[in-house]
PDB file of N, CA and C in Angstrom:
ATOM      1  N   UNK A   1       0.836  -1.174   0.000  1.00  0.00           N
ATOM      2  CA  UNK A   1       0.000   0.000   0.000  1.00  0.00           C
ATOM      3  C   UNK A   1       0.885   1.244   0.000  1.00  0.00           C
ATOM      4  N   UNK A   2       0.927   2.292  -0.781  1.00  0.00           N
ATOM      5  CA  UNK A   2       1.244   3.636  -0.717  1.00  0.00           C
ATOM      6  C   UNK A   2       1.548   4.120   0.353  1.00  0.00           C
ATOM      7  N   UNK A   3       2.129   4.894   0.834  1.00  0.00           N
ATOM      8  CA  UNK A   3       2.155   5.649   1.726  1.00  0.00           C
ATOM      9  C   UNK A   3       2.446   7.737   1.517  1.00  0.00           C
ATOM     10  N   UNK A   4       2.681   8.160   2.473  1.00  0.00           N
ATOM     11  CA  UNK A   4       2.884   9.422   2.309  1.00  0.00           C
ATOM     12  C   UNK A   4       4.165   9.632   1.257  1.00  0.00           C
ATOM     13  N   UNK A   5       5.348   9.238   1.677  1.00  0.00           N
ATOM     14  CA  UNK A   5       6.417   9.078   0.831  1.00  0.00           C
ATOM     15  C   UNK A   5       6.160   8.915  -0.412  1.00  0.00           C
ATOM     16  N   UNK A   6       5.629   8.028  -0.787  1.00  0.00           N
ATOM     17  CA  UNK A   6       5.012   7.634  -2.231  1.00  0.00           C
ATOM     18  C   UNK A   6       4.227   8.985  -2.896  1.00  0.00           C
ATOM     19  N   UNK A   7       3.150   9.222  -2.500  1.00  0.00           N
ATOM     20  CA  UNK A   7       2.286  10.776  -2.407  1.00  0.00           C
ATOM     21  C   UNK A   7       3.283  12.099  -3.008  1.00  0.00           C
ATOM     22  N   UNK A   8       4.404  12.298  -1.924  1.00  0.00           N
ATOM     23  CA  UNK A   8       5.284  13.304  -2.519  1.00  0.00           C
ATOM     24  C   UNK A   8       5.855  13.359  -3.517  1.00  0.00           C
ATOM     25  N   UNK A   9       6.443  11.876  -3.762  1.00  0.00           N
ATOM     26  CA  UNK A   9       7.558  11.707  -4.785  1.00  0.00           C
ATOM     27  C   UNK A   9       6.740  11.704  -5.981  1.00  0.00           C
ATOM     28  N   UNK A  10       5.622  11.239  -6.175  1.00  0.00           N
ATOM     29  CA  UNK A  10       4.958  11.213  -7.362  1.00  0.00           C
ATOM     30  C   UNK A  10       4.533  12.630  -8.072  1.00  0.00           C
ATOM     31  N   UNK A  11       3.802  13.403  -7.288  1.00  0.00           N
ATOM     32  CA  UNK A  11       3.408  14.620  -7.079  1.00  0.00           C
ATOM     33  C   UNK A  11       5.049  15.766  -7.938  1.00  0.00           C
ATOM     34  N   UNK A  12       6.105  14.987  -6.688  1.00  0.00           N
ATOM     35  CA  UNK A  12       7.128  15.776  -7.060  1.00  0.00           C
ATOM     36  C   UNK A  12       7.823  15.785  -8.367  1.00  0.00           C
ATOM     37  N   UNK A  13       7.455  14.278  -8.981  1.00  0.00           N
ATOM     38  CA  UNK A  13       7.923  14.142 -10.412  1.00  0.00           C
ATOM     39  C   UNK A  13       7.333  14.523 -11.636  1.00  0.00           C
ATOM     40  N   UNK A  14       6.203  15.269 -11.225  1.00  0.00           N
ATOM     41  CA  UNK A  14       5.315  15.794 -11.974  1.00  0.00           C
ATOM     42  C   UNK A  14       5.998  16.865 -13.048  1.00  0.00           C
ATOM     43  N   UNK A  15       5.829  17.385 -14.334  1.00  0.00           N
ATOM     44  CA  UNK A  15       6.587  18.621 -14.796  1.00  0.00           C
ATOM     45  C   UNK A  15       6.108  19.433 -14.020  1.00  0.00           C
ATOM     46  N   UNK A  16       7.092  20.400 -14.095  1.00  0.00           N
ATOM     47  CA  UNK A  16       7.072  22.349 -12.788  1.00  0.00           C
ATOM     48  C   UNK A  16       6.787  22.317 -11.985  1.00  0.00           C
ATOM     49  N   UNK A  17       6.847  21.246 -10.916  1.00  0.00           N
ATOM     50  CA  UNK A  17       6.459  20.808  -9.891  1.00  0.00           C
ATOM     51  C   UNK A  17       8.032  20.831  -8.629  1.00  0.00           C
ATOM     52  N   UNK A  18       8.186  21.900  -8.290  1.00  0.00           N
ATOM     53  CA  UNK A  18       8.876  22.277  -7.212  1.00  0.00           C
ATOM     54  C   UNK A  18       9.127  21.751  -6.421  1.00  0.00           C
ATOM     55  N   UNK A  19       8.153  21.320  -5.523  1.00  0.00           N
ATOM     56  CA  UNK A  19       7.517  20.967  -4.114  1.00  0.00           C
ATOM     57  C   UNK A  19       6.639  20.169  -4.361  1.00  0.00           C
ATOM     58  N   UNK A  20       6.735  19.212  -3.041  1.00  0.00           N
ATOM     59  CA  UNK A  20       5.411  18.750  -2.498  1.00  0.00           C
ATOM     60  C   UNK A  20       5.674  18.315  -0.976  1.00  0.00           C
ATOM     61  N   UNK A  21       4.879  18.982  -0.083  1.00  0.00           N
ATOM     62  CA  UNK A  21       4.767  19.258   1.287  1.00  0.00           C
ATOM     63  C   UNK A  21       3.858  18.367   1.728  1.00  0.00           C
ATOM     64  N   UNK A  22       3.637  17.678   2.894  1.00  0.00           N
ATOM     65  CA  UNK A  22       2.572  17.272   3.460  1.00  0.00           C
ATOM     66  C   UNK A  22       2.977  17.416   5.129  1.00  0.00           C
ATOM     67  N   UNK A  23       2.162  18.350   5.165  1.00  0.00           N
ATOM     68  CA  UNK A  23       2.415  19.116   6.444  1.00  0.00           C
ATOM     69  C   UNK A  23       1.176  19.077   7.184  1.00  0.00           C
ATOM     70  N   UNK A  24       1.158  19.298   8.931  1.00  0.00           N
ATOM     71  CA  UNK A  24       0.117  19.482  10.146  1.00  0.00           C
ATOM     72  C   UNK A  24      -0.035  20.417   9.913  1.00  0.00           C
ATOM     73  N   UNK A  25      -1.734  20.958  10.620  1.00  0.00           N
ATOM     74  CA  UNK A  25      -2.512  21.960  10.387  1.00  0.00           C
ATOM     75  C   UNK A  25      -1.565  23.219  11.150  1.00  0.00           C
ATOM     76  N   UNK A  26      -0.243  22.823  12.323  1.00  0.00           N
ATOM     77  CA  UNK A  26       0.357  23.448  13.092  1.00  0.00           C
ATOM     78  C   UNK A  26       1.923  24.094  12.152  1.00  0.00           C
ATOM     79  N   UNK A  27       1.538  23.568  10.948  1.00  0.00           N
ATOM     80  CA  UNK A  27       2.956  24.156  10.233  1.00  0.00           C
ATOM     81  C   UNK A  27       3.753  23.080  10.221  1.00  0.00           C
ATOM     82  N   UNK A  28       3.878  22.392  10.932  1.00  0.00           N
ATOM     83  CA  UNK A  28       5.214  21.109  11.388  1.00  0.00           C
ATOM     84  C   UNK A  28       4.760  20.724  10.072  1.00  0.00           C
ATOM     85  N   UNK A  29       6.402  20.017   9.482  1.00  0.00           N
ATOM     86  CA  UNK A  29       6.683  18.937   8.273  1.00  0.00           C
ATOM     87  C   UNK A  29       6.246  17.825   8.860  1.00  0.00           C
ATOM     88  N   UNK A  30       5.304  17.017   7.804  1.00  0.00           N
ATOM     89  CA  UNK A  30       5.359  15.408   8.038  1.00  0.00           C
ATOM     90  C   UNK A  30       6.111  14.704   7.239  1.00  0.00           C
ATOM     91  N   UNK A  31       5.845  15.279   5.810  1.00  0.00           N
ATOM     92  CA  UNK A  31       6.852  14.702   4.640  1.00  0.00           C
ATOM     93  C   UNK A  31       7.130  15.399   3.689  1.00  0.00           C
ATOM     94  N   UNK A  32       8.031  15.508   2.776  1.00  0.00           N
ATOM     95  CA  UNK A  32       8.559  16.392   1.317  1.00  0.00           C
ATOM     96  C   UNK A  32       9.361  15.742   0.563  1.00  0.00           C
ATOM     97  N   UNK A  33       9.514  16.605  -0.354  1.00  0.00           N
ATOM     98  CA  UNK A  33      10.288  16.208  -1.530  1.00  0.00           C
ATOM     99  C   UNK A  33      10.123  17.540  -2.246  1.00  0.00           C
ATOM    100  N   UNK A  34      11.427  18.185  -2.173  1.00  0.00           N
ATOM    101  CA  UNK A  34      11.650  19.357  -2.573  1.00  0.00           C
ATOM    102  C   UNK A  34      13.089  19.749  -3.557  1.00  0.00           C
ATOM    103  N   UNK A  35      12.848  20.712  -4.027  1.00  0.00           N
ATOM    104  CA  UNK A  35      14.048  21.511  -4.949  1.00  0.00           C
ATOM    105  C   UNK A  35      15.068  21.984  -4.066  1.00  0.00           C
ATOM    106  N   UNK A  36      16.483  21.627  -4.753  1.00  0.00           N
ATOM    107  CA  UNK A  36      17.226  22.252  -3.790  1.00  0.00           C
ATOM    108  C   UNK A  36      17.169  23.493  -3.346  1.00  0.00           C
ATOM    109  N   UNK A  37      16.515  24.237  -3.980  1.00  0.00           N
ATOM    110  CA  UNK A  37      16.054  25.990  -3.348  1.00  0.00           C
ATOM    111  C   UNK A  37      14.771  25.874  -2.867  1.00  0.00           C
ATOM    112  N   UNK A  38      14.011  25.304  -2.429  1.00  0.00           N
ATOM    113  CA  UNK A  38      13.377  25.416  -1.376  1.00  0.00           C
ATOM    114  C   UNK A  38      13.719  24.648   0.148  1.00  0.00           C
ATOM    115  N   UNK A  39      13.332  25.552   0.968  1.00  0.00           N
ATOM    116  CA  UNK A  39      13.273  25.110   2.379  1.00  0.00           C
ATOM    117  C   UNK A  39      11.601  24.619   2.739  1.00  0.00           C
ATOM    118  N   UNK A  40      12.247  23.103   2.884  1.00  0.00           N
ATOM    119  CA  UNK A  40      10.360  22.613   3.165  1.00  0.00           C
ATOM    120  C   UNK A  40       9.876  23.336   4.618  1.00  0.00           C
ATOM    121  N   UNK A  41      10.555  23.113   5.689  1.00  0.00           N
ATOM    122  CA  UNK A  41      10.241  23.675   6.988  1.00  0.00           C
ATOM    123  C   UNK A  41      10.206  25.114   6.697  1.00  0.00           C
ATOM    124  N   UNK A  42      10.770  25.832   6.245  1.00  0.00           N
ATOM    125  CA  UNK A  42      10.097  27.481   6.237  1.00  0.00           C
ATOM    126  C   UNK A  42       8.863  27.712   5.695  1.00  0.00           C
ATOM    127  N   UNK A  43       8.800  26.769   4.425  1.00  0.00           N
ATOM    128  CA  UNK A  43       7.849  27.352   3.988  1.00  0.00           C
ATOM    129  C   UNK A  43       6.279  26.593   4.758  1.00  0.00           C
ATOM    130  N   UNK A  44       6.446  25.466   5.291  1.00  0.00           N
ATOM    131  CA  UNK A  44       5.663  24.921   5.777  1.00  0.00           C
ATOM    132  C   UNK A  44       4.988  25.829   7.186  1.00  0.00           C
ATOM    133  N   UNK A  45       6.077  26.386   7.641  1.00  0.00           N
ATOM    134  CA  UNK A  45       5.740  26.747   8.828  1.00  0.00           C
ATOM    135  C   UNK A  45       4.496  28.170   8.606  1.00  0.00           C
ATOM    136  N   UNK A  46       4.822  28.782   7.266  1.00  0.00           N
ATOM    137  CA  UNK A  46       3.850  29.982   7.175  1.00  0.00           C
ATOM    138  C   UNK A  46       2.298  29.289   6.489  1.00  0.00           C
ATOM    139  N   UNK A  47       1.980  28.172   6.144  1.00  0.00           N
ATOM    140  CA  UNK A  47       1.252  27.476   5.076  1.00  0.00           C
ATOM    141  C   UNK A  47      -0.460  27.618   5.839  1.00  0.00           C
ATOM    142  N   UNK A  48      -0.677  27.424   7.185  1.00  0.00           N
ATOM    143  CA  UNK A  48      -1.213  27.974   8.087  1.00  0.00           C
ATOM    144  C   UNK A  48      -1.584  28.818   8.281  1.00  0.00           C
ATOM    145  N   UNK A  49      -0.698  30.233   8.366  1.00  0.00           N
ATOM    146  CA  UNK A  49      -1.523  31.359   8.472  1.00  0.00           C
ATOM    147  C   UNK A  49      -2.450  31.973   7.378  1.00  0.00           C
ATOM    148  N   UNK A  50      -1.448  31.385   6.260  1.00  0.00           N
ATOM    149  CA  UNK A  50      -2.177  31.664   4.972  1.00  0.00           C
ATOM    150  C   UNK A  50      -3.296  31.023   5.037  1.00  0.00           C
ATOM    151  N   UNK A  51      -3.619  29.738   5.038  1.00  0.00           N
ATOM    152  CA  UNK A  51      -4.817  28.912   5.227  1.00  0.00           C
ATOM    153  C   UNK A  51      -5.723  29.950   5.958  1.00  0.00           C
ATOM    154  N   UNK A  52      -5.343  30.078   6.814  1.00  0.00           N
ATOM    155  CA  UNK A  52      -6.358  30.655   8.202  1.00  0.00           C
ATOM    156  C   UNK A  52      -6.713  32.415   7.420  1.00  0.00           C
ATOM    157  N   UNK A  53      -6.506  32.770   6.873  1.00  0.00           N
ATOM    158  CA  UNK A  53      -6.829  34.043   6.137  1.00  0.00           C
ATOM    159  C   UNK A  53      -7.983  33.490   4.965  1.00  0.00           C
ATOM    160  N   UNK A  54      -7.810  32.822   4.363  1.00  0.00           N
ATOM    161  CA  UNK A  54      -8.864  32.402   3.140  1.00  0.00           C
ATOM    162  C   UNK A  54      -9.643  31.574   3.865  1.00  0.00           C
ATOM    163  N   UNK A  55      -9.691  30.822   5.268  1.00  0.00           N
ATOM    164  CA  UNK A  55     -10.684  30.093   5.411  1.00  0.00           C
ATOM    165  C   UNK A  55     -11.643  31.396   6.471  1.00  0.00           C
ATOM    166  N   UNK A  56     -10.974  32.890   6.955  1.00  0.00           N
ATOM    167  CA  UNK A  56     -11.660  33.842   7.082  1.00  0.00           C
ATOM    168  C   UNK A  56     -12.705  34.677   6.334  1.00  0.00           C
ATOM    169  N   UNK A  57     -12.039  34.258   5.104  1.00  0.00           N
ATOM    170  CA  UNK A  57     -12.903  34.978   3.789  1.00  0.00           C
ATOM    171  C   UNK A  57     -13.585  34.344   3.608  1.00  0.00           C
ATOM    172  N   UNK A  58     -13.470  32.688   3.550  1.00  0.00           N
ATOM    173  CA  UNK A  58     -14.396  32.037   3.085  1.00  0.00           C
ATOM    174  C   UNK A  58     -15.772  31.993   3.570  1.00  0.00           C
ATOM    175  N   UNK A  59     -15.638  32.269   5.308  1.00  0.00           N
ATOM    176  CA  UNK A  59     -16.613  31.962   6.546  1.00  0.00           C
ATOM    177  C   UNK A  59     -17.488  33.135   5.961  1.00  0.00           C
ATOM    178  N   UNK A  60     -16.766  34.376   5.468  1.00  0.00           N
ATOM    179  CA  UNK A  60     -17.357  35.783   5.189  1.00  0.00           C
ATOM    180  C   UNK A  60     -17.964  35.689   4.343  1.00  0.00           C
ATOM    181  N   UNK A  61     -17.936  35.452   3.242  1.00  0.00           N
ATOM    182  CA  UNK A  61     -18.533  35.261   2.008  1.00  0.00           C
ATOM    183  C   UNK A  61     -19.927  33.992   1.893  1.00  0.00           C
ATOM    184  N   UNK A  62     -19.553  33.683   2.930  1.00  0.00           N
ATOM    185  CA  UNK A  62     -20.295  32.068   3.070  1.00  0.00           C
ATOM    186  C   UNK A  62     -19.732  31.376   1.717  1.00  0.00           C
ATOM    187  N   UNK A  63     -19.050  30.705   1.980  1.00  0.00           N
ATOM    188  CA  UNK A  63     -18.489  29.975   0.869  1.00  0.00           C
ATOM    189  C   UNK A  63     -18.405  28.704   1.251  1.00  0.00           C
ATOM    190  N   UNK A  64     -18.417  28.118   2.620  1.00  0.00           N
ATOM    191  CA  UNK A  64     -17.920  26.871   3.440  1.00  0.00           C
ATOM    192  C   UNK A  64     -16.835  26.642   3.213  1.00  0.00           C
ATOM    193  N   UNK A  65     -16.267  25.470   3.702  1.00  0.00           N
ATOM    194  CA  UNK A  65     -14.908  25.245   4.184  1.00  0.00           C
ATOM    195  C   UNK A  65     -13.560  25.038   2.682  1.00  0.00           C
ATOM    196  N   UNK A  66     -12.882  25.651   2.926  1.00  0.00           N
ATOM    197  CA  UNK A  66     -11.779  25.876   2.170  1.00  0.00           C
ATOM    198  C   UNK A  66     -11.347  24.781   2.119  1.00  0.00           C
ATOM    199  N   UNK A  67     -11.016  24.210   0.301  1.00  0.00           N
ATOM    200  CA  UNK A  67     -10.593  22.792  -0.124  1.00  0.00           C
ATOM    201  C   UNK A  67      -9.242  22.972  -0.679  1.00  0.00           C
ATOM    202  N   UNK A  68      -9.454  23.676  -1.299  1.00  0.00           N
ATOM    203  CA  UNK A  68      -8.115  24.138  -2.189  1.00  0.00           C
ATOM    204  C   UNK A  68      -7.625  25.299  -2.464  1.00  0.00           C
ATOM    205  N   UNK A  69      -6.336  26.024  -2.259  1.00  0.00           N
ATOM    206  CA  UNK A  69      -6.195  27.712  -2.516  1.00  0.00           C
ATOM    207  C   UNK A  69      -4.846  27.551  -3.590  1.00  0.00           C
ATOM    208  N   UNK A  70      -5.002  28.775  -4.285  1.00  0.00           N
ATOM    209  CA  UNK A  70      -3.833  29.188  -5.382  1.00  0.00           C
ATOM    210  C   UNK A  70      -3.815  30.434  -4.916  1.00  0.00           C
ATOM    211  N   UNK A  71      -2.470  30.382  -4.683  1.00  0.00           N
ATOM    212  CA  UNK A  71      -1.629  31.686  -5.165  1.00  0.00           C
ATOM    213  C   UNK A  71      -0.930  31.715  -5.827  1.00  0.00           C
ATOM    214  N   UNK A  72      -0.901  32.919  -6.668  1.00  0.00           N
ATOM    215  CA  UNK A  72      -0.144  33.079  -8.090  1.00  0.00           C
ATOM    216  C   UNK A  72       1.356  34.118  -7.314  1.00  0.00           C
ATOM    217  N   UNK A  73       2.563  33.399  -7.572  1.00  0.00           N
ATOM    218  CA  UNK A  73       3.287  34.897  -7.244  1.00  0.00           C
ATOM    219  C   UNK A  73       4.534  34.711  -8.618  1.00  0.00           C
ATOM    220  N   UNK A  74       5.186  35.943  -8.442  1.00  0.00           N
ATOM    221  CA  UNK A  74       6.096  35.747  -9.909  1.00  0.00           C
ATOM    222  C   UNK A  74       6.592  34.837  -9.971  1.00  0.00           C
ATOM    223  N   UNK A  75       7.145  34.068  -9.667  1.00  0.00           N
ATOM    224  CA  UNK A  75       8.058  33.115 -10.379  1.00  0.00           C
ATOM    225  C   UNK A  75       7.093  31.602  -9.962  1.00  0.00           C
ATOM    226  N   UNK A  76       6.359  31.594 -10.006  1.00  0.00           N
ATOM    227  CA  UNK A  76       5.307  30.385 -10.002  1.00  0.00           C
ATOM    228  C   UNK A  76       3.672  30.229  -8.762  1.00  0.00           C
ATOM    229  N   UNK A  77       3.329  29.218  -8.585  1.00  0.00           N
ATOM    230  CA  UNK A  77       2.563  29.206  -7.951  1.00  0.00           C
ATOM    231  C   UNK A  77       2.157  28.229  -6.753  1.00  0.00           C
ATOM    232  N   UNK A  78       1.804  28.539  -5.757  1.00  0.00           N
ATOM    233  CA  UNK A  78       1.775  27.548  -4.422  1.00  0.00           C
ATOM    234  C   UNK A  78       0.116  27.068  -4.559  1.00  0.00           C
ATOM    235  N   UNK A  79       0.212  25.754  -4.529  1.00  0.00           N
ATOM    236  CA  UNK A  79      -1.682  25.018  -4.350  1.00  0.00           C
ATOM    237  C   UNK A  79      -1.595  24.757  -3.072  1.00  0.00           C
ATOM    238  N   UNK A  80      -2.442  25.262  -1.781  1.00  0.00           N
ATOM    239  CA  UNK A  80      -2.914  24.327  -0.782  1.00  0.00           C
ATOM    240  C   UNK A  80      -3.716  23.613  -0.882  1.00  0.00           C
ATOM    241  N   UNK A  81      -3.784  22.578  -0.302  1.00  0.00           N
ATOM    242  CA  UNK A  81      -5.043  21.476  -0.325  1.00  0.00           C
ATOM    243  C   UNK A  81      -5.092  20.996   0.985  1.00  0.00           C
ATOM    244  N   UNK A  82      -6.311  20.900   1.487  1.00  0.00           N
ATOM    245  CA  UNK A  82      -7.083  20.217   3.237  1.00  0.00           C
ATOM    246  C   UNK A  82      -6.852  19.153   2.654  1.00  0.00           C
ATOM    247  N   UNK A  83      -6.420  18.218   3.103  1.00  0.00           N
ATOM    248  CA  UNK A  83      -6.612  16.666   3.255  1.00  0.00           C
ATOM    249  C   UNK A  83      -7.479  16.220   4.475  1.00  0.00           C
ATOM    250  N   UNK A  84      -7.279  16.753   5.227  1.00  0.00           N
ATOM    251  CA  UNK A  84      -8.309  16.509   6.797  1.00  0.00           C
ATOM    252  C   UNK A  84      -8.018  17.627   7.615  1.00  0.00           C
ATOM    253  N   UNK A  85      -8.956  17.207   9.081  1.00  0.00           N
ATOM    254  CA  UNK A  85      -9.027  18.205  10.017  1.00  0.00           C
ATOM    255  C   UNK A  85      -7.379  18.753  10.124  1.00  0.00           C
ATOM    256  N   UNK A  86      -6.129  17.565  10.387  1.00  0.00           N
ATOM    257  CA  UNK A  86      -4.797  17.689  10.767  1.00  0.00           C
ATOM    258  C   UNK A  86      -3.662  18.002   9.670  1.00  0.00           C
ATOM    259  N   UNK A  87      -4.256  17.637   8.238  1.00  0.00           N
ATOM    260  CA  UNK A  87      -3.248  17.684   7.309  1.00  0.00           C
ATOM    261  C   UNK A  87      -3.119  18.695   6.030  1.00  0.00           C
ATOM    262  N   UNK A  88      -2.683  19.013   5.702  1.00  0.00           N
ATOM    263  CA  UNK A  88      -2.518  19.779   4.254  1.00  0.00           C
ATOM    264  C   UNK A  88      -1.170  19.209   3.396  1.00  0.00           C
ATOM    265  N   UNK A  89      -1.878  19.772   2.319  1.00  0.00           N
ATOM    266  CA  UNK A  89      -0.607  19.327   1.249  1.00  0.00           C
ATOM    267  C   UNK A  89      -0.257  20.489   0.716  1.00  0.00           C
ATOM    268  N   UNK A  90       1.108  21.029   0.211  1.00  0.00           N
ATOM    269  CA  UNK A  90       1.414  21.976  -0.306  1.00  0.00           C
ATOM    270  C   UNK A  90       2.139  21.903  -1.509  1.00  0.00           C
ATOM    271  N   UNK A  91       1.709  22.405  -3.075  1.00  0.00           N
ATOM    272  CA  UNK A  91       2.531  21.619  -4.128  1.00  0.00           C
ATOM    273  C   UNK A  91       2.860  23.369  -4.952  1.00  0.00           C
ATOM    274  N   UNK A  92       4.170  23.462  -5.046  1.00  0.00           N
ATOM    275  CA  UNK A  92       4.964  24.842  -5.296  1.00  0.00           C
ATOM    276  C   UNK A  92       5.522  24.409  -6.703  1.00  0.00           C
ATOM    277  N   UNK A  93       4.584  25.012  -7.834  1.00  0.00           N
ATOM    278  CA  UNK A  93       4.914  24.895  -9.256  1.00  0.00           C
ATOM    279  C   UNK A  93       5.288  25.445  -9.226  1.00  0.00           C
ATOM    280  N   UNK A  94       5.663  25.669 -11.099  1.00  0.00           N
ATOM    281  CA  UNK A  94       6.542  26.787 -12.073  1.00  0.00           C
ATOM    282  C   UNK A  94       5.061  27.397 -13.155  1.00  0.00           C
ATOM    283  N   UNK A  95       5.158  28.286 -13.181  1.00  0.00           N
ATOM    284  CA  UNK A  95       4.825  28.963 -14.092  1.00  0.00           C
ATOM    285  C   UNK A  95       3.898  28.602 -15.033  1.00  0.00           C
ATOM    286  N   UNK A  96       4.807  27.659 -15.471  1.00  0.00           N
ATOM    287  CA  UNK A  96       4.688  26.959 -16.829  1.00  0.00           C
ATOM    288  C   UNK A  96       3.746  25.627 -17.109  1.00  0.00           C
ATOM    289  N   UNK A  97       3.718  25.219 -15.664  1.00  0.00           N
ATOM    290  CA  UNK A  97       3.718  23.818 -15.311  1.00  0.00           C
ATOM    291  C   UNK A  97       2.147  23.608 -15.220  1.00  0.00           C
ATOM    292  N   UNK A  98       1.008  22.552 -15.837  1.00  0.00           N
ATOM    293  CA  UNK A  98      -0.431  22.223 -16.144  1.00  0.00           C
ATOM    294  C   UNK A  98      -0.831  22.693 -15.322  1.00  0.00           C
ATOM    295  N   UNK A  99      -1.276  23.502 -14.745  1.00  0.00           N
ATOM    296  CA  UNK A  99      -1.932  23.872 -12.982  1.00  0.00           C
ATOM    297  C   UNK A  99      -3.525  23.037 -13.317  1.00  0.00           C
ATOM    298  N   UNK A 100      -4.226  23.295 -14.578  1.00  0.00           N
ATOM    299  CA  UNK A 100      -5.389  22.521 -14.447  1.00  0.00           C
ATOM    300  C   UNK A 100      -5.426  21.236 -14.149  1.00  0.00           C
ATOM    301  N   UNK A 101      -5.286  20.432 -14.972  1.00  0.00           N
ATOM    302  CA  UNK A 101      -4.404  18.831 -15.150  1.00  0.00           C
ATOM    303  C   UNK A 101      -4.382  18.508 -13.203  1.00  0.00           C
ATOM    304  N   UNK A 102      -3.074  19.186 -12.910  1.00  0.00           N
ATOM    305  CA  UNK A 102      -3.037  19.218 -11.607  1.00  0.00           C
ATOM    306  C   UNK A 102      -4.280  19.464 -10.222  1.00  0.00           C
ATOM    307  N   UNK A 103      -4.765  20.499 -10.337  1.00  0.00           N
ATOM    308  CA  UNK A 103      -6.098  20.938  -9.422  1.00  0.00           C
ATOM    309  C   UNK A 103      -6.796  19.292  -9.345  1.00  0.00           C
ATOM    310  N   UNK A 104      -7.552  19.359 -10.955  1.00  0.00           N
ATOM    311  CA  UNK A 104      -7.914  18.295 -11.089  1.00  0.00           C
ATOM    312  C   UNK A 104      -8.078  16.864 -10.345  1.00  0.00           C
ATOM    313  N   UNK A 105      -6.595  16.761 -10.618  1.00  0.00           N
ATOM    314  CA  UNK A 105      -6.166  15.381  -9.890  1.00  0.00           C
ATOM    315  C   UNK A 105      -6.332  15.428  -8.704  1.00  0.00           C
ATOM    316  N   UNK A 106      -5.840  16.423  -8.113  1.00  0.00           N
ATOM    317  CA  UNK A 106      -6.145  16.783  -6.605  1.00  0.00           C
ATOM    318  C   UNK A 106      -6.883  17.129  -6.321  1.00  0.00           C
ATOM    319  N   UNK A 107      -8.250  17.393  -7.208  1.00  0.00           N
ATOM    320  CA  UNK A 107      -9.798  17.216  -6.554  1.00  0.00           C
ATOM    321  C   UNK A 107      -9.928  15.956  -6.667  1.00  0.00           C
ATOM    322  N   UNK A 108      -9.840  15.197  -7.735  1.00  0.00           N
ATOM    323  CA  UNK A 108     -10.741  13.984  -8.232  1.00  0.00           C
ATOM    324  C   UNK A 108     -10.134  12.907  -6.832  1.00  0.00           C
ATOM    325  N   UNK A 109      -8.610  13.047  -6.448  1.00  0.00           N
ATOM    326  CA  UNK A 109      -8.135  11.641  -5.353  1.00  0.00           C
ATOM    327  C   UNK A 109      -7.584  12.159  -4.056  1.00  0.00           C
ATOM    328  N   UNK A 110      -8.562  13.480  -3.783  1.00  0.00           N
ATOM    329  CA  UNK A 110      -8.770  14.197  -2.418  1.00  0.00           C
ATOM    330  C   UNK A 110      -8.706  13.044  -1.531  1.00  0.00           C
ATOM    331  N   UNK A 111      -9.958  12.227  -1.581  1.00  0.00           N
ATOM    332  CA  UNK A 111      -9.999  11.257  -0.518  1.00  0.00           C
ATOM    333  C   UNK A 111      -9.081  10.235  -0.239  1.00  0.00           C
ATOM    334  N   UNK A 112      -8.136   9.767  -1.552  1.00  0.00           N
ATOM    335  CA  UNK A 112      -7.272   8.896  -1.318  1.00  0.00           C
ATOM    336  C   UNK A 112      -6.154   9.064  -1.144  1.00  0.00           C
ATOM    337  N   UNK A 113      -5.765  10.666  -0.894  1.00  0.00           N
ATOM    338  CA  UNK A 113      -4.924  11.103  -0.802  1.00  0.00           C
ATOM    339  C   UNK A 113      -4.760  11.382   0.317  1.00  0.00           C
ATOM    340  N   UNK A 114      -5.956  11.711   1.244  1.00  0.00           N
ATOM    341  CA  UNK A 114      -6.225  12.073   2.614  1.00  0.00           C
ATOM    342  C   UNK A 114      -6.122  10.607   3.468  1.00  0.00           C
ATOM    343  N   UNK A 115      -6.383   9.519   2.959  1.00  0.00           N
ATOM    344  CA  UNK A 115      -6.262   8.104   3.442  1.00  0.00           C
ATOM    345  C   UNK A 115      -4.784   7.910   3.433  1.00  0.00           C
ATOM    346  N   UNK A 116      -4.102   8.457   3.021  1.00  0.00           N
ATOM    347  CA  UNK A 116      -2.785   7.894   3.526  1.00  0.00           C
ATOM    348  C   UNK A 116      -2.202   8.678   4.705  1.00  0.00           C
ATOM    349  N   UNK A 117      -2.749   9.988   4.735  1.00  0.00           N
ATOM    350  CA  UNK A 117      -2.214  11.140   5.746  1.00  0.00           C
ATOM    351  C   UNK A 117      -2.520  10.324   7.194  1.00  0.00           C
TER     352      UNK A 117
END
């Protein structure tokens, strides 16, 4: 059976695919697979507050609970994704790299993705 390890590395072999984080709702690393220019623990540790800002907007807007967020910044783009109450995933493309294709996948095997967390 798969595990988390498995999850990253796949994710991570993806084209423009930077990162892949699977981190506690508290910021702490559980697992990665990252570019040598990223720091998984830094960036993990802010992944949270950000969360906690869009799941403010969301409450505001009535939108219900926040599944997935993009941010676009210059030199590529960060996807959060809830896996559960405790987990998130964090996947830090390029630019360039399918972002649809991607979302996608990570709507369509949310749940089986959250079964390994």
């Amino acid at each position: 059976m798969p595990g988390i390890r498995d999850l990253v590395l796949a994710i991570r072999q993806r084209d423009g695919v930077d990162a892949a984080v699977v981190l506690g709702r508290d910021g702490l690393l559980i697992d990665s697979d990252v570019a040598a220019n990223v720091d998984a623990e830094q960036v993990a540790a802010h992944v949270p507050s950000v969360l906690h800002a869009v799941e403010e907007m969301s409450h505001a807007a009535q939108r219900g609970a926040v599944r997935t967020q993009v941010v676009e910044c210059e030199r590529g783009l960060a996807v959060i994704t809830v896996l559960s109450a405790d987990a998130l995933l964090l996947v830090l493309v390029q630019p360039t790299a399918n972002l649809g294709q991607l979302l996608y996948e990570l709507r369509r095997h949310r749940a089986s993705i959250a079964a390994l967390v």
